[in-house]
PDB file of N, CA and C in Angstrom:
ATOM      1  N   UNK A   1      43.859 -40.352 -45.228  1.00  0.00           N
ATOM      2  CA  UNK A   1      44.153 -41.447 -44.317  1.00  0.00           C
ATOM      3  C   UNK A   1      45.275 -41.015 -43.374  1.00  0.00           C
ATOM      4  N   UNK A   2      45.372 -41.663 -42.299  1.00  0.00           N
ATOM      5  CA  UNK A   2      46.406 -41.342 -41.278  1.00  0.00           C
ATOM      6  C   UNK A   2      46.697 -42.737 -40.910  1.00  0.00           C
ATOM      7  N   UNK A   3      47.907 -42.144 -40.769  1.00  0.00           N
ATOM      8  CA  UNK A   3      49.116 -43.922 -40.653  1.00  0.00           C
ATOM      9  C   UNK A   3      49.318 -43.699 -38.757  1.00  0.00           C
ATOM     10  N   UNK A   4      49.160 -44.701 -38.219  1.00  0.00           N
ATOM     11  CA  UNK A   4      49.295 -44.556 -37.106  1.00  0.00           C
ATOM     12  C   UNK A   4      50.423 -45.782 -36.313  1.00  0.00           C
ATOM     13  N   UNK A   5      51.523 -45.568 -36.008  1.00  0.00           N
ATOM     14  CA  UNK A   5      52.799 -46.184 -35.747  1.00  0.00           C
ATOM     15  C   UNK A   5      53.109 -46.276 -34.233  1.00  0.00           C
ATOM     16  N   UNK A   6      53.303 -47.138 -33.826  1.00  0.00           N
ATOM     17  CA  UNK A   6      53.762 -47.201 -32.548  1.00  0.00           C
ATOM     18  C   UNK A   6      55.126 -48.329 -32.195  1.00  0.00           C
ATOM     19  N   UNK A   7      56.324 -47.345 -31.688  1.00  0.00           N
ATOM     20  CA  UNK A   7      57.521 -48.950 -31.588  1.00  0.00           C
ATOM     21  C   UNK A   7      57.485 -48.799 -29.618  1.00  0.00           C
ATOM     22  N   UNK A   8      57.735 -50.302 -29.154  1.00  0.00           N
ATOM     23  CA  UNK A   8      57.552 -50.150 -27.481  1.00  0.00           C
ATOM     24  C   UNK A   8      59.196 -50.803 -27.825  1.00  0.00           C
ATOM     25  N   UNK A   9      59.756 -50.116 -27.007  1.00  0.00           N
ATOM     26  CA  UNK A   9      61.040 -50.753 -25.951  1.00  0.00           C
ATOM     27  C   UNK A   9      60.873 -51.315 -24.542  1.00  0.00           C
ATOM     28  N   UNK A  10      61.049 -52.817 -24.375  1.00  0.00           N
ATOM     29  CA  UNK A  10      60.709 -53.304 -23.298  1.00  0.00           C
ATOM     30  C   UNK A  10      61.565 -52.571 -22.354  1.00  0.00           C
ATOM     31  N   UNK A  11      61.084 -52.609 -20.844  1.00  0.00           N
ATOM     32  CA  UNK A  11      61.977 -52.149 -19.888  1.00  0.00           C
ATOM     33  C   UNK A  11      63.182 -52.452 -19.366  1.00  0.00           C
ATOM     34  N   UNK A  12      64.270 -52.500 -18.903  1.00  0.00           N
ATOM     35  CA  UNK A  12      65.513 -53.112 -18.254  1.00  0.00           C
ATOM     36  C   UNK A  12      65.038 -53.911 -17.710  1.00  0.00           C
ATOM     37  N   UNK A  13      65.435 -55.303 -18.069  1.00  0.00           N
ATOM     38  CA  UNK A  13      65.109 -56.680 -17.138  1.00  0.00           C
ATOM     39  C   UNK A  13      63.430 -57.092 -17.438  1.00  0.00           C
ATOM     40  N   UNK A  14      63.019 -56.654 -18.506  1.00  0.00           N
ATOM     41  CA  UNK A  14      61.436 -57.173 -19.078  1.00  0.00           C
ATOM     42  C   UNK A  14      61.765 -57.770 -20.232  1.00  0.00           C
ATOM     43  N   UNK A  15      61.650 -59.334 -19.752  1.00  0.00           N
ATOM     44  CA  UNK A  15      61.516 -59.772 -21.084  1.00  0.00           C
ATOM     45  C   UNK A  15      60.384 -60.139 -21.809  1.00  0.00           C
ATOM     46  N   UNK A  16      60.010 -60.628 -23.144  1.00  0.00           N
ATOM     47  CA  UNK A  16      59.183 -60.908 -23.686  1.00  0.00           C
ATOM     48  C   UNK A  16      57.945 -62.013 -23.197  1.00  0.00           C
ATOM     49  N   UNK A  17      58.981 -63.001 -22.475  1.00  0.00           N
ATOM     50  CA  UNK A  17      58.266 -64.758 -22.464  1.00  0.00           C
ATOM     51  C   UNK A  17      57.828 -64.137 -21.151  1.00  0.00           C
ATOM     52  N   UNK A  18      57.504 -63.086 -20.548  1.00  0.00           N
ATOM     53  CA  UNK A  18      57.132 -62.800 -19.340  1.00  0.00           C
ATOM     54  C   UNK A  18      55.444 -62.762 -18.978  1.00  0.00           C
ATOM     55  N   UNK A  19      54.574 -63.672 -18.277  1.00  0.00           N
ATOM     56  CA  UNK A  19      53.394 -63.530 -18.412  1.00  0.00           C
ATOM     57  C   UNK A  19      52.280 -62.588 -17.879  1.00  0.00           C
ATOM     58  N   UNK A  20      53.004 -61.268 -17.956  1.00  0.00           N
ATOM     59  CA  UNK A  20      52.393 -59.913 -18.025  1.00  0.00           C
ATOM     60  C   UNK A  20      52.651 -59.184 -19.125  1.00  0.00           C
ATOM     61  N   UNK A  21      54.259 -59.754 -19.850  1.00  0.00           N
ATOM     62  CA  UNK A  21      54.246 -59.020 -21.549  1.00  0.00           C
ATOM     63  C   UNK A  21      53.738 -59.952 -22.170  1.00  0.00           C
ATOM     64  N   UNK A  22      53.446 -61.057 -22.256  1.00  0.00           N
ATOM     65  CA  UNK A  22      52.578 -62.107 -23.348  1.00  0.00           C
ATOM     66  C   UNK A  22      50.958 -61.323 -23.308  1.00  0.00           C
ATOM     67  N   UNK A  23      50.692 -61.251 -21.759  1.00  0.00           N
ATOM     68  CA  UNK A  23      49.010 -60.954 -22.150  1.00  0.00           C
ATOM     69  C   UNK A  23      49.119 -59.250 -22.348  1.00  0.00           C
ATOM     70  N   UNK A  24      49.607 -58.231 -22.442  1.00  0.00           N
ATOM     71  CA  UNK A  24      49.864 -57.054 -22.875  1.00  0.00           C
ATOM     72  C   UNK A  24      49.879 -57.224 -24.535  1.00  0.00           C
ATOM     73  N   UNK A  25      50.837 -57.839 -25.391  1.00  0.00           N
ATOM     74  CA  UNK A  25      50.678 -58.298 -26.264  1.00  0.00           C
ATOM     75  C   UNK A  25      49.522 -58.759 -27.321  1.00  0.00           C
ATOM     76  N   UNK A  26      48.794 -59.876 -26.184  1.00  0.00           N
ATOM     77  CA  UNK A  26      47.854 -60.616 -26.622  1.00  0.00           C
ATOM     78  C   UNK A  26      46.513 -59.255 -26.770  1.00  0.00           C
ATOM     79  N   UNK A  27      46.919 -58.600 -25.996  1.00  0.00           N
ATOM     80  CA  UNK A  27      45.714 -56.891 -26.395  1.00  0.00           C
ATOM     81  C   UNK A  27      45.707 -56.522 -27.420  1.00  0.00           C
ATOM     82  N   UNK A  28      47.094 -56.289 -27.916  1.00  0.00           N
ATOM     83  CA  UNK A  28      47.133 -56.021 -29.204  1.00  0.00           C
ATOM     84  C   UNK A  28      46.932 -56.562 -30.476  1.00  0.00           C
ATOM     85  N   UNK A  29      47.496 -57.994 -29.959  1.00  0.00           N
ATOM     86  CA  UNK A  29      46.873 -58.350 -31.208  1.00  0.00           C
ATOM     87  C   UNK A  29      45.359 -58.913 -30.924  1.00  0.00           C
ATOM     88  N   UNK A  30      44.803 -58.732 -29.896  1.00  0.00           N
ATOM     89  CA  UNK A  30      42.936 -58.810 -30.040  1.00  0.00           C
ATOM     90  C   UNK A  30      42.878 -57.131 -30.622  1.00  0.00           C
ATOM     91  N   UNK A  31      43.572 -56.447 -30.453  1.00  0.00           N
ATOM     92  CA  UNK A  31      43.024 -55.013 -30.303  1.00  0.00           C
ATOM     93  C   UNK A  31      41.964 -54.642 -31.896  1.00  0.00           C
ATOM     94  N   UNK A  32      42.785 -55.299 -33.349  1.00  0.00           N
ATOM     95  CA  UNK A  32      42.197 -54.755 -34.404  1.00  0.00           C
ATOM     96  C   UNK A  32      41.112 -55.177 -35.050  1.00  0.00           C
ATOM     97  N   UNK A  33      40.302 -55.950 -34.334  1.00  0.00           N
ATOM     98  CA  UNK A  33      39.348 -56.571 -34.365  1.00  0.00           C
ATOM     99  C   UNK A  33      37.886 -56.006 -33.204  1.00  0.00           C
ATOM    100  N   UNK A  34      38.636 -55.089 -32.626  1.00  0.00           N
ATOM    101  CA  UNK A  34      37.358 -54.372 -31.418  1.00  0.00           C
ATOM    102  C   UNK A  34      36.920 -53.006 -31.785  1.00  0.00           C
ATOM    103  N   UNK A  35      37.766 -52.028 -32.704  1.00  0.00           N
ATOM    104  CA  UNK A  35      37.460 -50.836 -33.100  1.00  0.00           C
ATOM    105  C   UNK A  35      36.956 -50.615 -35.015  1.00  0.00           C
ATOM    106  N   UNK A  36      35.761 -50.297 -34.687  1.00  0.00           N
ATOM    107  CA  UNK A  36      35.648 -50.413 -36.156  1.00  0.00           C
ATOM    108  C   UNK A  36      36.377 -49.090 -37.240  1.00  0.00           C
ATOM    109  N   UNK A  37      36.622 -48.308 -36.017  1.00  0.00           N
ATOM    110  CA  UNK A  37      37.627 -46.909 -37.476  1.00  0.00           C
ATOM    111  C   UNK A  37      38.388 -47.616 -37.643  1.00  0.00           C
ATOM    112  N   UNK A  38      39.275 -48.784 -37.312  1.00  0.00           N
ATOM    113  CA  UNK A  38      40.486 -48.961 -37.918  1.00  0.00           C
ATOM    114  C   UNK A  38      39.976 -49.514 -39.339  1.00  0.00           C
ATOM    115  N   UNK A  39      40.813 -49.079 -40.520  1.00  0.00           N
ATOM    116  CA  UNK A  39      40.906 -49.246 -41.611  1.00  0.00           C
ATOM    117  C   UNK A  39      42.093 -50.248 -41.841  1.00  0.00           C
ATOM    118  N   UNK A  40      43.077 -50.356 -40.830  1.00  0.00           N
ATOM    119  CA  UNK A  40      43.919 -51.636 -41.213  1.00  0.00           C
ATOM    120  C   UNK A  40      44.627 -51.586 -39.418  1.00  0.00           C
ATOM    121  N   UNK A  41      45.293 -52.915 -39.913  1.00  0.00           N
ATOM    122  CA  UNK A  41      46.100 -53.425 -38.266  1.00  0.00           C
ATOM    123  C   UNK A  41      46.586 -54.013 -38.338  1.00  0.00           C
ATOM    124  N   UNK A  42      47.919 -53.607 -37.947  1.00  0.00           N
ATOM    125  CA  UNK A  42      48.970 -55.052 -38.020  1.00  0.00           C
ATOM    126  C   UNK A  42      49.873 -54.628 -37.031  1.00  0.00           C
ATOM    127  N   UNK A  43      50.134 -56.050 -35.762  1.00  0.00           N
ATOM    128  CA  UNK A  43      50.925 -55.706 -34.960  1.00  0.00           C
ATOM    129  C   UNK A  43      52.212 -57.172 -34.435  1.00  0.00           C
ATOM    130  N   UNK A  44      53.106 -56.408 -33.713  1.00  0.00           N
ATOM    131  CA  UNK A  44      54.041 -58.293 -34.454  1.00  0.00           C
ATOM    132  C   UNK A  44      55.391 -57.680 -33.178  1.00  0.00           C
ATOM    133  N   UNK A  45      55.883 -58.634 -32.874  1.00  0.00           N
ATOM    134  CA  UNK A  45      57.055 -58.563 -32.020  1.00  0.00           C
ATOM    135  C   UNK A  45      58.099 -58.395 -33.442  1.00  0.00           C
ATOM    136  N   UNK A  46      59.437 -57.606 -32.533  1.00  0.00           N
ATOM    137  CA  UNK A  46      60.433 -57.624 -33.545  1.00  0.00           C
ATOM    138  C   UNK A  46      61.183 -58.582 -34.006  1.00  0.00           C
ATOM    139  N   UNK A  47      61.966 -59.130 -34.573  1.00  0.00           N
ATOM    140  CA  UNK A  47      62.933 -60.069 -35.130  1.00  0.00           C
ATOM    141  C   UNK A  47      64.228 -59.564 -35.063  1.00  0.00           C
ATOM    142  N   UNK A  48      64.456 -58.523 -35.313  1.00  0.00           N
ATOM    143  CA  UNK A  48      65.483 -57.948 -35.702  1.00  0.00           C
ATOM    144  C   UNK A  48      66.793 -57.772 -34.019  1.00  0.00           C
ATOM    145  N   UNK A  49      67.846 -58.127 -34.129  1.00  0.00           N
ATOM    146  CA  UNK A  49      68.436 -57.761 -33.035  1.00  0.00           C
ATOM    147  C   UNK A  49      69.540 -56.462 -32.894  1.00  0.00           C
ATOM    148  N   UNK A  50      69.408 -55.928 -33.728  1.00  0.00           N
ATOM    149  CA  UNK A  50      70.339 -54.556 -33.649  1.00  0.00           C
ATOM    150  C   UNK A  50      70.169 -53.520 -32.224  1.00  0.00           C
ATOM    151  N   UNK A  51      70.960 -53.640 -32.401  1.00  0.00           N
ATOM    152  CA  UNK A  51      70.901 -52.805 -30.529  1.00  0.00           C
ATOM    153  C   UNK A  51      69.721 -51.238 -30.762  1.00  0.00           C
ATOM    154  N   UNK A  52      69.450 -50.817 -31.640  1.00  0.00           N
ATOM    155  CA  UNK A  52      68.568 -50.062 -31.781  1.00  0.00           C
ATOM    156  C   UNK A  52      67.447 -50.216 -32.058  1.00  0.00           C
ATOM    157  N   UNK A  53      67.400 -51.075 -32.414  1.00  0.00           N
ATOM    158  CA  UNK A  53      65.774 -52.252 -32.488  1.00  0.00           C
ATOM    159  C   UNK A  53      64.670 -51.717 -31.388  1.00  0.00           C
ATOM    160  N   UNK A  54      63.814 -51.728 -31.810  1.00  0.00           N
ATOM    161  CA  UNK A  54      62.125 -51.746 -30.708  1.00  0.00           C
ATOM    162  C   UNK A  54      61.967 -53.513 -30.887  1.00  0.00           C
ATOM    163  N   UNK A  55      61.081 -53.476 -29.407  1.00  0.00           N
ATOM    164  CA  UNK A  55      60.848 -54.979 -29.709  1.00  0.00           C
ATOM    165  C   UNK A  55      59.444 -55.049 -29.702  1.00  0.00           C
ATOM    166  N   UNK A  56      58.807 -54.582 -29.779  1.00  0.00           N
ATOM    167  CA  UNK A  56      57.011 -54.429 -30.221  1.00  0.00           C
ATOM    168  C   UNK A  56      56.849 -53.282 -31.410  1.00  0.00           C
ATOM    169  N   UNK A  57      55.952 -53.815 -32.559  1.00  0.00           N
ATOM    170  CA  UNK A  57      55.707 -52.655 -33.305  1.00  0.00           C
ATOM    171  C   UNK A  57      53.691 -52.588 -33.709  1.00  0.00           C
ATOM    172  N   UNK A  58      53.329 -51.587 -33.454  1.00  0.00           N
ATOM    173  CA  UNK A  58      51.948 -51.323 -34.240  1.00  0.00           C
ATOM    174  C   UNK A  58      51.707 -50.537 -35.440  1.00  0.00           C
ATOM    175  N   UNK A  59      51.126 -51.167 -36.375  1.00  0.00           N
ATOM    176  CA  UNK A  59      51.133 -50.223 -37.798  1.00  0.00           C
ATOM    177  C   UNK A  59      49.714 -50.285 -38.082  1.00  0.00           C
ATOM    178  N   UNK A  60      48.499 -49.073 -37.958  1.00  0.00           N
ATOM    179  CA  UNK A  60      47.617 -48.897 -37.838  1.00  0.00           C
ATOM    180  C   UNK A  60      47.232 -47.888 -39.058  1.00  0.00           C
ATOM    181  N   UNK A  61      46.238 -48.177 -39.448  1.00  0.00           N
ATOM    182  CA  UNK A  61      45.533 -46.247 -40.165  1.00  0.00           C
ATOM    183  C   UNK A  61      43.837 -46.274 -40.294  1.00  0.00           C
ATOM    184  N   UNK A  62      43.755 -45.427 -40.330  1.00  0.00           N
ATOM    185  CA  UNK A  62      42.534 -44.678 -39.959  1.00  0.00           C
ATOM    186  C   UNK A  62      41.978 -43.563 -40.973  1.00  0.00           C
ATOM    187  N   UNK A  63      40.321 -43.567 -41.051  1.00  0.00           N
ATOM    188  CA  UNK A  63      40.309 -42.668 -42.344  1.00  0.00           C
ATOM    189  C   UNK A  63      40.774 -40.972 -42.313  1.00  0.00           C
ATOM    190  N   UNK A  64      40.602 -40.660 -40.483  1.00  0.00           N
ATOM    191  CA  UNK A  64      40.942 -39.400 -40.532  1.00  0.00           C
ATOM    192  C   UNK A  64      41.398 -39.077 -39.059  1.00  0.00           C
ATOM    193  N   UNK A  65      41.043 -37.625 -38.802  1.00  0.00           N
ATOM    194  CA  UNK A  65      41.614 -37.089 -37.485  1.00  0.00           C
ATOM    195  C   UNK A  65      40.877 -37.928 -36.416  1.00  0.00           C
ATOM    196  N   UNK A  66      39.120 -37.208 -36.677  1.00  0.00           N
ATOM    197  CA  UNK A  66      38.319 -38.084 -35.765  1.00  0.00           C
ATOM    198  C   UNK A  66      38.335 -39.531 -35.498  1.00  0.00           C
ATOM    199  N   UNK A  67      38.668 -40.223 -36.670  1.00  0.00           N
ATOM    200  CA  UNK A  67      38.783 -41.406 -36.614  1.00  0.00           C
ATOM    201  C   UNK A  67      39.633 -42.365 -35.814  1.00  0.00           C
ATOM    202  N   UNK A  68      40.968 -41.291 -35.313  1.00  0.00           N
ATOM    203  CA  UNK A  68      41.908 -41.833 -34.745  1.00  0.00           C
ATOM    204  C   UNK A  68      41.697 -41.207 -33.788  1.00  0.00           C
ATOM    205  N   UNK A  69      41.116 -40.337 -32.762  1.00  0.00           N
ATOM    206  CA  UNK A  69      40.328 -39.591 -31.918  1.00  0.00           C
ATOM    207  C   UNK A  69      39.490 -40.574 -31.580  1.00  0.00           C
ATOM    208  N   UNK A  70      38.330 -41.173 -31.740  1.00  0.00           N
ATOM    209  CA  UNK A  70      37.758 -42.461 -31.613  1.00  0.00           C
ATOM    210  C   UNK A  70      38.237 -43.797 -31.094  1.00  0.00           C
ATOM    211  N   UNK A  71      39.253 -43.446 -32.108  1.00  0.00           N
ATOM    212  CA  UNK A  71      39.944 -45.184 -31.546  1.00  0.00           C
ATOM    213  C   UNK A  71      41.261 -45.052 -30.146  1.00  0.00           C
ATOM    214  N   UNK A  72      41.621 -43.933 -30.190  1.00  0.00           N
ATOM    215  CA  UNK A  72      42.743 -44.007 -28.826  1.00  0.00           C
ATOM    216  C   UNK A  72      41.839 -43.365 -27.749  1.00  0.00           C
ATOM    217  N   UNK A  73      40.611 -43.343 -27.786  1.00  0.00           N
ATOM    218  CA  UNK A  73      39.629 -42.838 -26.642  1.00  0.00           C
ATOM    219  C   UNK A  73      38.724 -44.092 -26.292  1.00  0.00           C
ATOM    220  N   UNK A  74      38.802 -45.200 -27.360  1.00  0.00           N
ATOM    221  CA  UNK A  74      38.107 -46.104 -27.192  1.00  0.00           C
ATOM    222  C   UNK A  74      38.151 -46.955 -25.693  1.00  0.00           C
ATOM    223  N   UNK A  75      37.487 -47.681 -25.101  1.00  0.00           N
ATOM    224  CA  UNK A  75      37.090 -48.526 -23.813  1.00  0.00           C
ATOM    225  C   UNK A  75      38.259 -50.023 -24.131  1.00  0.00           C
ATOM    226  N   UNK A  76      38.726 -50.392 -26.064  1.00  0.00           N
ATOM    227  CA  UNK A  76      39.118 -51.225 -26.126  1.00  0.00           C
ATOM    228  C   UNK A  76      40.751 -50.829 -26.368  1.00  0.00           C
ATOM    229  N   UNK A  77      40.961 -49.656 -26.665  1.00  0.00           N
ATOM    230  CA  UNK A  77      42.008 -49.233 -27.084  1.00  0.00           C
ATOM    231  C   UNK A  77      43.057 -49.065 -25.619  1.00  0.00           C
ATOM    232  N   UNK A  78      42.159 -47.842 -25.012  1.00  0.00           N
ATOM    233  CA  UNK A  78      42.652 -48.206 -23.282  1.00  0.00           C
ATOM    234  C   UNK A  78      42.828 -48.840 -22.260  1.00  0.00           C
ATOM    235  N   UNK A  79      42.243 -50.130 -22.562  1.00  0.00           N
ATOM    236  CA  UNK A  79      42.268 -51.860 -21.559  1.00  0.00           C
ATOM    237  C   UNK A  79      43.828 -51.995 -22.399  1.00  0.00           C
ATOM    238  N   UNK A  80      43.512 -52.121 -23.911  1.00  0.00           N
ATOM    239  CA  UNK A  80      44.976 -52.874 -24.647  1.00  0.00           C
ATOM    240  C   UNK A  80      46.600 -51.859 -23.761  1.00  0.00           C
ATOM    241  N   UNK A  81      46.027 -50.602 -24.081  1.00  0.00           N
ATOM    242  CA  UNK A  81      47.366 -50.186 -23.723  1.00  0.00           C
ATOM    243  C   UNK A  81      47.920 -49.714 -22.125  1.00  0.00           C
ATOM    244  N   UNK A  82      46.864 -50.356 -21.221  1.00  0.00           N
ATOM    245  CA  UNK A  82      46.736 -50.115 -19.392  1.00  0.00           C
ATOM    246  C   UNK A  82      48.275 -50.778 -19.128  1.00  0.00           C
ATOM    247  N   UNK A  83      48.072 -51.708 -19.675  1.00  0.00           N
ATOM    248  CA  UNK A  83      49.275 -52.453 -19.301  1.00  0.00           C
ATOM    249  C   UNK A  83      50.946 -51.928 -19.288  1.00  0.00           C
ATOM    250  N   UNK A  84      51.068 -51.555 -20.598  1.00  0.00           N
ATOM    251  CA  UNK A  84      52.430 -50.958 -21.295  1.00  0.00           C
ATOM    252  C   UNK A  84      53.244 -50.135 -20.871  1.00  0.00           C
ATOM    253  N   UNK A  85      52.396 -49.579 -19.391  1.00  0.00           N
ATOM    254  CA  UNK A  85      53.870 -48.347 -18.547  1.00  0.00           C
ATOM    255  C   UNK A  85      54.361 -49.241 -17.910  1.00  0.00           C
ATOM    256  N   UNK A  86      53.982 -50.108 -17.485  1.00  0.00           N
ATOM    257  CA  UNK A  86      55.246 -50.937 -16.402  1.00  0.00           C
ATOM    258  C   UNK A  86      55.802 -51.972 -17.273  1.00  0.00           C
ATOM    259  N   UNK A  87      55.790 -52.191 -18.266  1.00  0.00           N
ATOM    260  CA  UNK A  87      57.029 -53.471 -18.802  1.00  0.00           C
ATOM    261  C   UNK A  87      57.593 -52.701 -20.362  1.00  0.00           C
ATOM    262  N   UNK A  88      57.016 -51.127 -20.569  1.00  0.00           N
ATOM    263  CA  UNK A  88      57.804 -50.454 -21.855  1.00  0.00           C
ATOM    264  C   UNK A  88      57.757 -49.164 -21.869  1.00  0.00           C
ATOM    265  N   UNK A  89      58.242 -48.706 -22.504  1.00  0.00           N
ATOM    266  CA  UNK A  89      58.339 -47.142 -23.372  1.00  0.00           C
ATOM    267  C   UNK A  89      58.201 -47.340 -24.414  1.00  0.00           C
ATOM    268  N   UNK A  90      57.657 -46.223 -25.072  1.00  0.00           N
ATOM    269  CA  UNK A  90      57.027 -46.111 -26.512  1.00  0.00           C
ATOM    270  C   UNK A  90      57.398 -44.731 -26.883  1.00  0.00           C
ATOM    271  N   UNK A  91      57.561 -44.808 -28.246  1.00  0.00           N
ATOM    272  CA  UNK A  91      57.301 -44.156 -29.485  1.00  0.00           C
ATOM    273  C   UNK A  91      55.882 -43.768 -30.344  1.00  0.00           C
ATOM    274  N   UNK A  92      56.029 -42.771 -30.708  1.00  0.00           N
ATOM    275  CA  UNK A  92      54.379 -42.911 -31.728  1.00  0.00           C
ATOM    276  C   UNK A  92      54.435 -42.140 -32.933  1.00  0.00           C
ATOM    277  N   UNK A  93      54.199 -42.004 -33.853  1.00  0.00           N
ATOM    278  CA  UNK A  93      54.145 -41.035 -34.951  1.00  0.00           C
ATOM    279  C   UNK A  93      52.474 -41.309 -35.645  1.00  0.00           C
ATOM    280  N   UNK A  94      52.045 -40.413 -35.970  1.00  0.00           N
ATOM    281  CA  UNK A  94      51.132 -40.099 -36.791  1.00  0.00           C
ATOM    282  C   UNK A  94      51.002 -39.417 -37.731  1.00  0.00           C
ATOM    283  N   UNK A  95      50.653 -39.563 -38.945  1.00  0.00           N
ATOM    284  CA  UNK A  95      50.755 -38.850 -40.217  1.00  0.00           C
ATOM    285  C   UNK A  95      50.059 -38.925 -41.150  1.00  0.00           C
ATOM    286  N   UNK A  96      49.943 -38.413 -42.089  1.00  0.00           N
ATOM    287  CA  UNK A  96      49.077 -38.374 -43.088  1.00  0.00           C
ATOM    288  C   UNK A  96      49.266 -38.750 -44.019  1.00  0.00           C
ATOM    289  N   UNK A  97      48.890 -39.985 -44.947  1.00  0.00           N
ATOM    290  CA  UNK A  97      49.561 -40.574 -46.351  1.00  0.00           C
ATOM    291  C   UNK A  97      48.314 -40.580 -47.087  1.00  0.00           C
TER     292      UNK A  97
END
């Protein structure tokens, strides 16, 4: 299995209640319901306010390489994440558990 992680830092002066980061958002969480490799999905704004905090997180996995090859090539995967250069930066890790 491969764990697939993603944290977004909104941009300077992007906030959340903004109605281009609500429907960016709203991708994601339609997103784990459109690709069938995903083996799990869970995605959630942060809570936490520590100045090092991400304020979007995705926690994804997949049965394998191809599998996650599939899904970030997907038609639904790339609508969800079109949005995310102009209101964040991201992080990603992928790994194997």
């Amino acid at each position: 299995m491969i764990r697939h992680l993603v944290l977004f830092k909104l941009n300077e002066g992007v906030t959340r209640d903004e109605p281009r980061v609500v429907d960016a958002a709203r991708g994601f969480f339609e997103l784990g319901a459109l690709v069938p490799e995903l083996a799990s999905w869970e995605c959630g704004w942060n809570f936490s306010d520590r100045p090092i905090a991400y304020d979007f997180g995705i926690n994804a996995s997949v049965a394998d390489a191809d599998a996650l090859r599939t899904y970030l090539e997907s038609p639904a995967h790339q609508s969800a994440v079109a949005p995310w250069p102009e209101i964040a930066t991201w992080v990603i890790a992928d790994y194997e558990f």
